[in-house]
PDB file of N, CA and C in Angstrom:
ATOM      1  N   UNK A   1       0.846  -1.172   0.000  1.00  0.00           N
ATOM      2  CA  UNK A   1       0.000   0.000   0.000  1.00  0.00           C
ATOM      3  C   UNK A   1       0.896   1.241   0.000  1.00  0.00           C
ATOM      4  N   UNK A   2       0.556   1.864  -0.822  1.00  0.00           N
ATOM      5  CA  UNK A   2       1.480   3.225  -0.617  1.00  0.00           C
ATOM      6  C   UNK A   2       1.404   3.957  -0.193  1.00  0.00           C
ATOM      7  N   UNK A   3       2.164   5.208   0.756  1.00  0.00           N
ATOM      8  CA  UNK A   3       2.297   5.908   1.708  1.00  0.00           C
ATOM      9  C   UNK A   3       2.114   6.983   1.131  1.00  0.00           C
ATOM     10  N   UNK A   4       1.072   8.008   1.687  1.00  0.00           N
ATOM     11  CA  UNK A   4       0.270   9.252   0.804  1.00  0.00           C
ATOM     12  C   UNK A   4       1.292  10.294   2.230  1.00  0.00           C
ATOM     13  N   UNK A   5       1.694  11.359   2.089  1.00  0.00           N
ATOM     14  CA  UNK A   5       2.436  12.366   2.756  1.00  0.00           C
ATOM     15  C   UNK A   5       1.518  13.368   2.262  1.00  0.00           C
ATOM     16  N   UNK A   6       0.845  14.417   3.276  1.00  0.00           N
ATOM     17  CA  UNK A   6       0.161  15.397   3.356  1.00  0.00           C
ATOM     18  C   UNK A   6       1.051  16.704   3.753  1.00  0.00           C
ATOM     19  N   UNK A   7       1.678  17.754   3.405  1.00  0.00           N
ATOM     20  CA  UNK A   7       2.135  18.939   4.078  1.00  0.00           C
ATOM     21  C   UNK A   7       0.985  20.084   3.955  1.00  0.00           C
ATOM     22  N   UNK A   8       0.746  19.922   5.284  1.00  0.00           N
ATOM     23  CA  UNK A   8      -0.374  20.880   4.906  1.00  0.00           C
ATOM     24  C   UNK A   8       0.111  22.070   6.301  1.00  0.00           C
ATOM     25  N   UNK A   9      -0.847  23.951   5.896  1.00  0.00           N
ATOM     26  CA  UNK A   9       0.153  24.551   6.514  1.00  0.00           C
ATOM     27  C   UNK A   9      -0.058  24.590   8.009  1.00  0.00           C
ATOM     28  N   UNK A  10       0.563  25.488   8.818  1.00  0.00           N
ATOM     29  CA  UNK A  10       0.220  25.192  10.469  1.00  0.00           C
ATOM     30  C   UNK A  10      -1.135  25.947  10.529  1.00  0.00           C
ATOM     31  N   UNK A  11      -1.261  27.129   9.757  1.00  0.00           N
ATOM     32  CA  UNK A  11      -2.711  27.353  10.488  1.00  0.00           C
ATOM     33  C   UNK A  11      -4.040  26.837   9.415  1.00  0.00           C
ATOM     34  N   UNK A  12      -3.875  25.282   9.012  1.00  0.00           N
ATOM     35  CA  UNK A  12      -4.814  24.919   8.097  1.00  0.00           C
ATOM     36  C   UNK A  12      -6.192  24.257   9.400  1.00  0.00           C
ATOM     37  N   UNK A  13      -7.164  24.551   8.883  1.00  0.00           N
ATOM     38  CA  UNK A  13      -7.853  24.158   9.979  1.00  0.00           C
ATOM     39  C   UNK A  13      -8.408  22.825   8.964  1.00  0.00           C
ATOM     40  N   UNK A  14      -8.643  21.052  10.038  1.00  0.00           N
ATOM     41  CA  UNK A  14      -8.851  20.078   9.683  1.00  0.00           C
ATOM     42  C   UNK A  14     -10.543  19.492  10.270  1.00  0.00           C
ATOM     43  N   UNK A  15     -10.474  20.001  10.856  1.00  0.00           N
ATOM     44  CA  UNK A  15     -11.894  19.418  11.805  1.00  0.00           C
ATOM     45  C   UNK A  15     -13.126  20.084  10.944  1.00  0.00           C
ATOM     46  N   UNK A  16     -13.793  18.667  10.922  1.00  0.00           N
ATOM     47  CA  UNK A  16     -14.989  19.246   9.762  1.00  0.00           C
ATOM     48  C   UNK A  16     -16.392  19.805  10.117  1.00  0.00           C
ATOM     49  N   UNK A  17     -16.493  19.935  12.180  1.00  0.00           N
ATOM     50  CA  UNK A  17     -16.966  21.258  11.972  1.00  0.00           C
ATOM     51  C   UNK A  17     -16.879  21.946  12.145  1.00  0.00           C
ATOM     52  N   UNK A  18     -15.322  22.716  12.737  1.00  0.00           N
ATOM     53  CA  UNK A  18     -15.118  24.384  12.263  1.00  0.00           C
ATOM     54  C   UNK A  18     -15.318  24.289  10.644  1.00  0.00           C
ATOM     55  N   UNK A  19     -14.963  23.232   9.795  1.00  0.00           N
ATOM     56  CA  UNK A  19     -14.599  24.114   8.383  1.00  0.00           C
ATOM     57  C   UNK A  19     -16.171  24.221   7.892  1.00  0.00           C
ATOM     58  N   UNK A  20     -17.319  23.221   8.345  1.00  0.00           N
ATOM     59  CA  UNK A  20     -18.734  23.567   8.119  1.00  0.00           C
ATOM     60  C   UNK A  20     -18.927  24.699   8.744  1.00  0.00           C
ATOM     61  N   UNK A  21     -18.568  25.135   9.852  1.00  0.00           N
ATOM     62  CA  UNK A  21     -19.041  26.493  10.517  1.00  0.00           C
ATOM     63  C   UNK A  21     -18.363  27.726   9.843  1.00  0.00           C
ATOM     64  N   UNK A  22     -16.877  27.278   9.100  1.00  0.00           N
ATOM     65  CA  UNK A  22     -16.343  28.617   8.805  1.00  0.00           C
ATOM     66  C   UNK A  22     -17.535  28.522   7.511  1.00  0.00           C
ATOM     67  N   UNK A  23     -17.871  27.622   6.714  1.00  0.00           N
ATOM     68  CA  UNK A  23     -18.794  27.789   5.087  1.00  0.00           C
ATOM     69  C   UNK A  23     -19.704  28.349   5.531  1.00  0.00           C
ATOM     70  N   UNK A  24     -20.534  27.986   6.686  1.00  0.00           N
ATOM     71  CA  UNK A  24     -22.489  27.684   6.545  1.00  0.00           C
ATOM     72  C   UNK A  24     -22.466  29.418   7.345  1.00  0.00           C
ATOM     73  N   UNK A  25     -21.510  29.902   8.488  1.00  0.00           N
ATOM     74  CA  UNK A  25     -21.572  30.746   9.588  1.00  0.00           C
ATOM     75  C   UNK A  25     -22.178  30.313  10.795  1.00  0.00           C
ATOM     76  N   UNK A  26     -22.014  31.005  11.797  1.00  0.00           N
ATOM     77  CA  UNK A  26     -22.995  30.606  13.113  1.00  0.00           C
ATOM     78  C   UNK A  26     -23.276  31.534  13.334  1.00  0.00           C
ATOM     79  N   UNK A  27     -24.086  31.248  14.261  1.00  0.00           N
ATOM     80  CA  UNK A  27     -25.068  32.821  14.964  1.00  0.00           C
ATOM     81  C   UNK A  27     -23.908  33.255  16.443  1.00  0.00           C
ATOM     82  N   UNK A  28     -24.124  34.494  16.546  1.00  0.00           N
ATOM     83  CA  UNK A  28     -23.411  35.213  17.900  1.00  0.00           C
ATOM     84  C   UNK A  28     -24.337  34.647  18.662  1.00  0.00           C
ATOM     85  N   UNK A  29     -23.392  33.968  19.760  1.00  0.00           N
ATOM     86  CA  UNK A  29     -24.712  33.745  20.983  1.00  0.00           C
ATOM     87  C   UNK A  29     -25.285  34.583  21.628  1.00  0.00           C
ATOM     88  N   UNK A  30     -24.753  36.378  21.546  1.00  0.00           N
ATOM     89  CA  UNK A  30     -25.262  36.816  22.397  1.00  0.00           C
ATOM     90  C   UNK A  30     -26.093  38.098  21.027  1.00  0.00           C
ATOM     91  N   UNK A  31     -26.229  37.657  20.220  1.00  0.00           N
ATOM     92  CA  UNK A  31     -27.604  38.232  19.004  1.00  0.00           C
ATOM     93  C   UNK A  31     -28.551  38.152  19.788  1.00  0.00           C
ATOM     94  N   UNK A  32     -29.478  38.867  19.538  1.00  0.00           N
ATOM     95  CA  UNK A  32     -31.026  39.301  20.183  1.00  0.00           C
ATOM     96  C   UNK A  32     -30.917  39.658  21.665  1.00  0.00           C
ATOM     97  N   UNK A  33     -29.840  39.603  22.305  1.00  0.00           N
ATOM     98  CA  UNK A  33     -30.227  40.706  23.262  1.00  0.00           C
ATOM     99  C   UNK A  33     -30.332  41.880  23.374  1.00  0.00           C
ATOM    100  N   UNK A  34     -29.307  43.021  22.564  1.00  0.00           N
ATOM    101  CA  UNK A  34     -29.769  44.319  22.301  1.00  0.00           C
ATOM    102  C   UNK A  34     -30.552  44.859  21.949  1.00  0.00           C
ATOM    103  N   UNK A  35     -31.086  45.817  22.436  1.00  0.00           N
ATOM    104  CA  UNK A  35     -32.651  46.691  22.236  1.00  0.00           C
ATOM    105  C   UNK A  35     -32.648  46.554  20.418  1.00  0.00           C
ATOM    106  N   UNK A  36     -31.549  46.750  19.869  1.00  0.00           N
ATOM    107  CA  UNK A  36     -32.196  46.969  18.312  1.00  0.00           C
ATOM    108  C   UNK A  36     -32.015  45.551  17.532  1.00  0.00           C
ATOM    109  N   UNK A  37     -31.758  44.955  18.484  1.00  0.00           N
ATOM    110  CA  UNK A  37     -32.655  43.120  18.094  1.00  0.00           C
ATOM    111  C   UNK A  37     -33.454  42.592  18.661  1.00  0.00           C
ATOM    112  N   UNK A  38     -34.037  43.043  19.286  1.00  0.00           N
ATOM    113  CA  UNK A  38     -35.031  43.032  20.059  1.00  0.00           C
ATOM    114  C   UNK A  38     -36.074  43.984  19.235  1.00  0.00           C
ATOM    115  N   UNK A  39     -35.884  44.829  18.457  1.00  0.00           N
ATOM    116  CA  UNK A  39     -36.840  45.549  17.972  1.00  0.00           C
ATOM    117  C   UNK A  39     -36.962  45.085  16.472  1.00  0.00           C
ATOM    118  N   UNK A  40     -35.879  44.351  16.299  1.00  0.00           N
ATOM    119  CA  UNK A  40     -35.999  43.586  15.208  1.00  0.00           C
ATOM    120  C   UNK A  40     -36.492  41.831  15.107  1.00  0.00           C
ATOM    121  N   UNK A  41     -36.904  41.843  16.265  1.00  0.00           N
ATOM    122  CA  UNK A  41     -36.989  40.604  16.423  1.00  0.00           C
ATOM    123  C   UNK A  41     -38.811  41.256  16.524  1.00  0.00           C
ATOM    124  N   UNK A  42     -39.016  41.965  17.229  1.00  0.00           N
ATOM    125  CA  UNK A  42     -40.713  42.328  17.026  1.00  0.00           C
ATOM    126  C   UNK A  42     -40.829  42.703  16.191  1.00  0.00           C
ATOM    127  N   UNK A  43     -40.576  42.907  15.411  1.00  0.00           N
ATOM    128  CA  UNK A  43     -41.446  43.112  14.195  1.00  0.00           C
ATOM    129  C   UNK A  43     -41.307  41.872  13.410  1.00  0.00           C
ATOM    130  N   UNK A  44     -40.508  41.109  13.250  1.00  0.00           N
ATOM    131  CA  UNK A  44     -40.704  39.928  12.350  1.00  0.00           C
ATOM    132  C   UNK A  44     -41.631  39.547  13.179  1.00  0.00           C
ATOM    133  N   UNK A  45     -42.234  39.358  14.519  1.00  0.00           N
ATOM    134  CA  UNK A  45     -43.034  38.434  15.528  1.00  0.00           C
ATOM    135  C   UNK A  45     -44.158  39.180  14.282  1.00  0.00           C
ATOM    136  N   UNK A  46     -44.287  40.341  14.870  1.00  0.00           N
ATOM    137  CA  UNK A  46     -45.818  41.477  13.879  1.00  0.00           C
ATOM    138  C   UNK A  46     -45.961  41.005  13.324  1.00  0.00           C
ATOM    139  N   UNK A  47     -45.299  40.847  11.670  1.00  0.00           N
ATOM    140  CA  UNK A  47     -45.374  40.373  10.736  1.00  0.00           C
ATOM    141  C   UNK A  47     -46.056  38.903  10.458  1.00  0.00           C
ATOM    142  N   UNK A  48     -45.387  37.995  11.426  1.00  0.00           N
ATOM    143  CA  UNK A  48     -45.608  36.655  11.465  1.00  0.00           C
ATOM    144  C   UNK A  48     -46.979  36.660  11.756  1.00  0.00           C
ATOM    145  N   UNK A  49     -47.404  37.359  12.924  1.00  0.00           N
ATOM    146  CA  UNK A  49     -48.626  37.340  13.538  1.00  0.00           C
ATOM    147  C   UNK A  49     -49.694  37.362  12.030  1.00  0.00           C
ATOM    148  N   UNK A  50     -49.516  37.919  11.402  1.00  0.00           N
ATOM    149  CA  UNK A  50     -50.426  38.472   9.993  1.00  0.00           C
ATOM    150  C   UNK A  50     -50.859  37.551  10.142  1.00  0.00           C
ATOM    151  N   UNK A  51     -49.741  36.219   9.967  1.00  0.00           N
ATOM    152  CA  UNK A  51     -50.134  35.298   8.958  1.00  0.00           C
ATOM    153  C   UNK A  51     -51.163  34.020   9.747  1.00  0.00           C
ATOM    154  N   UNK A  52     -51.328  34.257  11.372  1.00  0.00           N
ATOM    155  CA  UNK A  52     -52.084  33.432  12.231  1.00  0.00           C
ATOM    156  C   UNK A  52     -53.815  33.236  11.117  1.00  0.00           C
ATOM    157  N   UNK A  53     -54.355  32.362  11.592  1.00  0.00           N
ATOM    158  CA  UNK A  53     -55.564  32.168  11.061  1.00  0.00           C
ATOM    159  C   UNK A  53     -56.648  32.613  11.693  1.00  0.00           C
ATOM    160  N   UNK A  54     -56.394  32.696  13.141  1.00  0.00           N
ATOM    161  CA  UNK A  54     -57.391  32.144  14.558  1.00  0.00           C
ATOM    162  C   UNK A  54     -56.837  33.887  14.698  1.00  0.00           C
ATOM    163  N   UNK A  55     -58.089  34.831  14.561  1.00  0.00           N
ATOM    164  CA  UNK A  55     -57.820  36.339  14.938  1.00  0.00           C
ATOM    165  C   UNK A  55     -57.001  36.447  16.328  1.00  0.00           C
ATOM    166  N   UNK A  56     -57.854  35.948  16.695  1.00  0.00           N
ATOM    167  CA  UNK A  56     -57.696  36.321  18.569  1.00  0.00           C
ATOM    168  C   UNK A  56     -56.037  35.589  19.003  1.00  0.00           C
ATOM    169  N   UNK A  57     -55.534  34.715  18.039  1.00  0.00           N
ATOM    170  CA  UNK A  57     -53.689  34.363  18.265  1.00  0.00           C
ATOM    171  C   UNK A  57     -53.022  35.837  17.441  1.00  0.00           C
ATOM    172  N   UNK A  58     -53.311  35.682  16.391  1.00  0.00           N
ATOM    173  CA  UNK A  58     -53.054  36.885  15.939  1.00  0.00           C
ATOM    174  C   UNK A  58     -53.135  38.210  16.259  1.00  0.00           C
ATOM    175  N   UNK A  59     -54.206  38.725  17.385  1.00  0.00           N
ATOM    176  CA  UNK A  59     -53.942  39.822  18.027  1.00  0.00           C
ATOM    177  C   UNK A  59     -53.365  39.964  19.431  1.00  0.00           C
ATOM    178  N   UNK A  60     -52.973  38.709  19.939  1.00  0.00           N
ATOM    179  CA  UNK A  60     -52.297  38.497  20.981  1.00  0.00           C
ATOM    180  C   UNK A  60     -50.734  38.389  20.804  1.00  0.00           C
ATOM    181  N   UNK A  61     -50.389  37.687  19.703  1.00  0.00           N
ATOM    182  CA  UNK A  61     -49.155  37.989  18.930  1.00  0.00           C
ATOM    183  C   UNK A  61     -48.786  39.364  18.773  1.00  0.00           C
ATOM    184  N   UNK A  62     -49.486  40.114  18.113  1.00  0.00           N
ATOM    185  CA  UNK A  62     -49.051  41.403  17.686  1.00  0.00           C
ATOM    186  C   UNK A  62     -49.481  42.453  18.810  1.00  0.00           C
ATOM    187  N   UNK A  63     -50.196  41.956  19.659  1.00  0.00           N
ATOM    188  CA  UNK A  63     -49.732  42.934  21.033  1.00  0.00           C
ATOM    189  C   UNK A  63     -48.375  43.028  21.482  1.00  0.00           C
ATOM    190  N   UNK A  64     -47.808  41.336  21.670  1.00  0.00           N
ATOM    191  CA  UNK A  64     -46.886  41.615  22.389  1.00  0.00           C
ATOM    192  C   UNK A  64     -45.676  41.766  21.762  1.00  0.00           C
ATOM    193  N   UNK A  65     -45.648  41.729  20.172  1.00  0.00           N
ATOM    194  CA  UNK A  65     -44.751  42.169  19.571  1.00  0.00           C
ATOM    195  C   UNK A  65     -44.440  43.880  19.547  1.00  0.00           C
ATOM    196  N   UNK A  66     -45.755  44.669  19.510  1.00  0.00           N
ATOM    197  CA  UNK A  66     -45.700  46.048  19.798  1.00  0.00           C
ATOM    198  C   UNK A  66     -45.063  46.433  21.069  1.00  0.00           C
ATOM    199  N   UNK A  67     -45.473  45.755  21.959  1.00  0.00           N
ATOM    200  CA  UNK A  67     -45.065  46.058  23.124  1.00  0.00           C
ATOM    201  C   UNK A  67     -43.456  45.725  23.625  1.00  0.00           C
ATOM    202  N   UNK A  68     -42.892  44.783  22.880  1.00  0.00           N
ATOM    203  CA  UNK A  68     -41.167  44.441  23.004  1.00  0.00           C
ATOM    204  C   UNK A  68     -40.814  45.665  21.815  1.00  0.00           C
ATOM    205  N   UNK A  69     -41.272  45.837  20.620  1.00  0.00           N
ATOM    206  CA  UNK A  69     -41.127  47.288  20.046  1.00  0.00           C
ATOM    207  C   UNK A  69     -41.127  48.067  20.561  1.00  0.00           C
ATOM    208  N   UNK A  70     -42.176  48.552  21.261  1.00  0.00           N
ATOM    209  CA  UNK A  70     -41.995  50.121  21.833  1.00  0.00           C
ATOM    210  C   UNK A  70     -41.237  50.139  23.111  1.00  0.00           C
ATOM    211  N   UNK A  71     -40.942  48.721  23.757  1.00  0.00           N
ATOM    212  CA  UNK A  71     -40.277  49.002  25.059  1.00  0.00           C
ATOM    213  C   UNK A  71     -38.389  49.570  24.965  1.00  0.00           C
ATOM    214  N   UNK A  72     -38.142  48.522  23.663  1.00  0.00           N
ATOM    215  CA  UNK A  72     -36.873  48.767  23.343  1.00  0.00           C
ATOM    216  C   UNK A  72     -36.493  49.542  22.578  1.00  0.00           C
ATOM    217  N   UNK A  73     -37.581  50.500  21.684  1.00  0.00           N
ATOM    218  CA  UNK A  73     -37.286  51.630  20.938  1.00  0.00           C
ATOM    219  C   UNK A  73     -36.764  52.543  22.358  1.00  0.00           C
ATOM    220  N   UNK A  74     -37.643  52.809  22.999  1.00  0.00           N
ATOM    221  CA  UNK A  74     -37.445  53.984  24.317  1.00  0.00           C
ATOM    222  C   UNK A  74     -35.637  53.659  24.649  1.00  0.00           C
ATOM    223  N   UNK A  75     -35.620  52.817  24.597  1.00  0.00           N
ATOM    224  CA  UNK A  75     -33.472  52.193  24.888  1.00  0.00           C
ATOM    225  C   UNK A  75     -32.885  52.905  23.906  1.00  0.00           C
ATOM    226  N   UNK A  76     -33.388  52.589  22.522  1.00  0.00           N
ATOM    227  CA  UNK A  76     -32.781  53.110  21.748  1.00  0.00           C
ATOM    228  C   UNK A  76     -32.578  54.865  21.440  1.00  0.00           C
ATOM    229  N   UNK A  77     -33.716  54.830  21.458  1.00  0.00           N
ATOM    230  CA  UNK A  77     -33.799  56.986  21.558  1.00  0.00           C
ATOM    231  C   UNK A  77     -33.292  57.209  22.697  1.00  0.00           C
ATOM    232  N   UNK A  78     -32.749  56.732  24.229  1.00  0.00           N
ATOM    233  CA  UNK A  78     -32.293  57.391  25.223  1.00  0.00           C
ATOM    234  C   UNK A  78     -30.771  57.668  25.416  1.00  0.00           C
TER     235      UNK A  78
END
Protein backbone atom coordinates (compact mmCIF):
# COMPACT_ATOMS: atom_id res chain seq x y z
CA UNK A 1 0.00 0.00 0.00
CA UNK A 2 1.48 3.22 -0.62
CA UNK A 3 2.30 5.91 1.71
CA UNK A 4 0.27 9.25 0.80
CA UNK A 5 2.44 12.37 2.76
CA UNK A 6 0.16 15.40 3.36
CA UNK A 7 2.13 18.94 4.08
CA UNK A 8 -0.37 20.88 4.91
CA UNK A 9 0.15 24.55 6.51
CA UNK A 10 0.22 25.19 10.47
CA UNK A 11 -2.71 27.35 10.49
CA UNK A 12 -4.81 24.92 8.10
CA UNK A 13 -7.85 24.16 9.98
CA UNK A 14 -8.85 20.08 9.68
CA UNK A 15 -11.89 19.42 11.80
CA UNK A 16 -14.99 19.25 9.76
CA UNK A 17 -16.97 21.26 11.97
CA UNK A 18 -15.12 24.38 12.26
CA UNK A 19 -14.60 24.11 8.38
CA UNK A 20 -18.73 23.57 8.12
CA UNK A 21 -19.04 26.49 10.52
CA UNK A 22 -16.34 28.62 8.80
CA UNK A 23 -18.79 27.79 5.09
CA UNK A 24 -22.49 27.68 6.54
CA UNK A 25 -21.57 30.75 9.59
CA UNK A 26 -23.00 30.61 13.11
CA UNK A 27 -25.07 32.82 14.96
CA UNK A 28 -23.41 35.21 17.90
CA UNK A 29 -24.71 33.74 20.98
CA UNK A 30 -25.26 36.82 22.40
CA UNK A 31 -27.60 38.23 19.00
CA UNK A 32 -31.03 39.30 20.18
CA UNK A 33 -30.23 40.71 23.26
CA UNK A 34 -29.77 44.32 22.30
CA UNK A 35 -32.65 46.69 22.24
CA UNK A 36 -32.20 46.97 18.31
CA UNK A 37 -32.65 43.12 18.09
CA UNK A 38 -35.03 43.03 20.06
CA UNK A 39 -36.84 45.55 17.97
CA UNK A 40 -36.00 43.59 15.21
CA UNK A 41 -36.99 40.60 16.42
CA UNK A 42 -40.71 42.33 17.03
CA UNK A 43 -41.45 43.11 14.19
CA UNK A 44 -40.70 39.93 12.35
CA UNK A 45 -43.03 38.43 15.53
CA UNK A 46 -45.82 41.48 13.88
CA UNK A 47 -45.37 40.37 10.74
CA UNK A 48 -45.61 36.65 11.47
CA UNK A 49 -48.63 37.34 13.54
CA UNK A 50 -50.43 38.47 9.99
CA UNK A 51 -50.13 35.30 8.96
CA UNK A 52 -52.08 33.43 12.23
CA UNK A 53 -55.56 32.17 11.06
CA UNK A 54 -57.39 32.14 14.56
CA UNK A 55 -57.82 36.34 14.94
CA UNK A 56 -57.70 36.32 18.57
CA UNK A 57 -53.69 34.36 18.27
CA UNK A 58 -53.05 36.89 15.94
CA UNK A 59 -53.94 39.82 18.03
CA UNK A 60 -52.30 38.50 20.98
CA UNK A 61 -49.15 37.99 18.93
CA UNK A 62 -49.05 41.40 17.69
CA UNK A 63 -49.73 42.93 21.03
CA UNK A 64 -46.89 41.62 22.39
CA UNK A 65 -44.75 42.17 19.57
CA UNK A 66 -45.70 46.05 19.80
CA UNK A 67 -45.07 46.06 23.12
CA UNK A 68 -41.17 44.44 23.00
CA UNK A 69 -41.13 47.29 20.05
CA UNK A 70 -42.00 50.12 21.83
CA UNK A 71 -40.28 49.00 25.06
CA UNK A 72 -36.87 48.77 23.34
CA UNK A 73 -37.29 51.63 20.94
CA UNK A 74 -37.44 53.98 24.32
CA UNK A 75 -33.47 52.19 24.89
CA UNK A 76 -32.78 53.11 21.75
CA UNK A 77 -33.80 56.99 21.56
CA UNK A 78 -32.29 57.39 25.22
Amino acid sequence: MPEFLTHLPIATVTNPILLWLFKHGWEDPSWGHMPINQVTLGLILHDLGTKLADPALQEQVQAIAQKVVAENTRHIVK
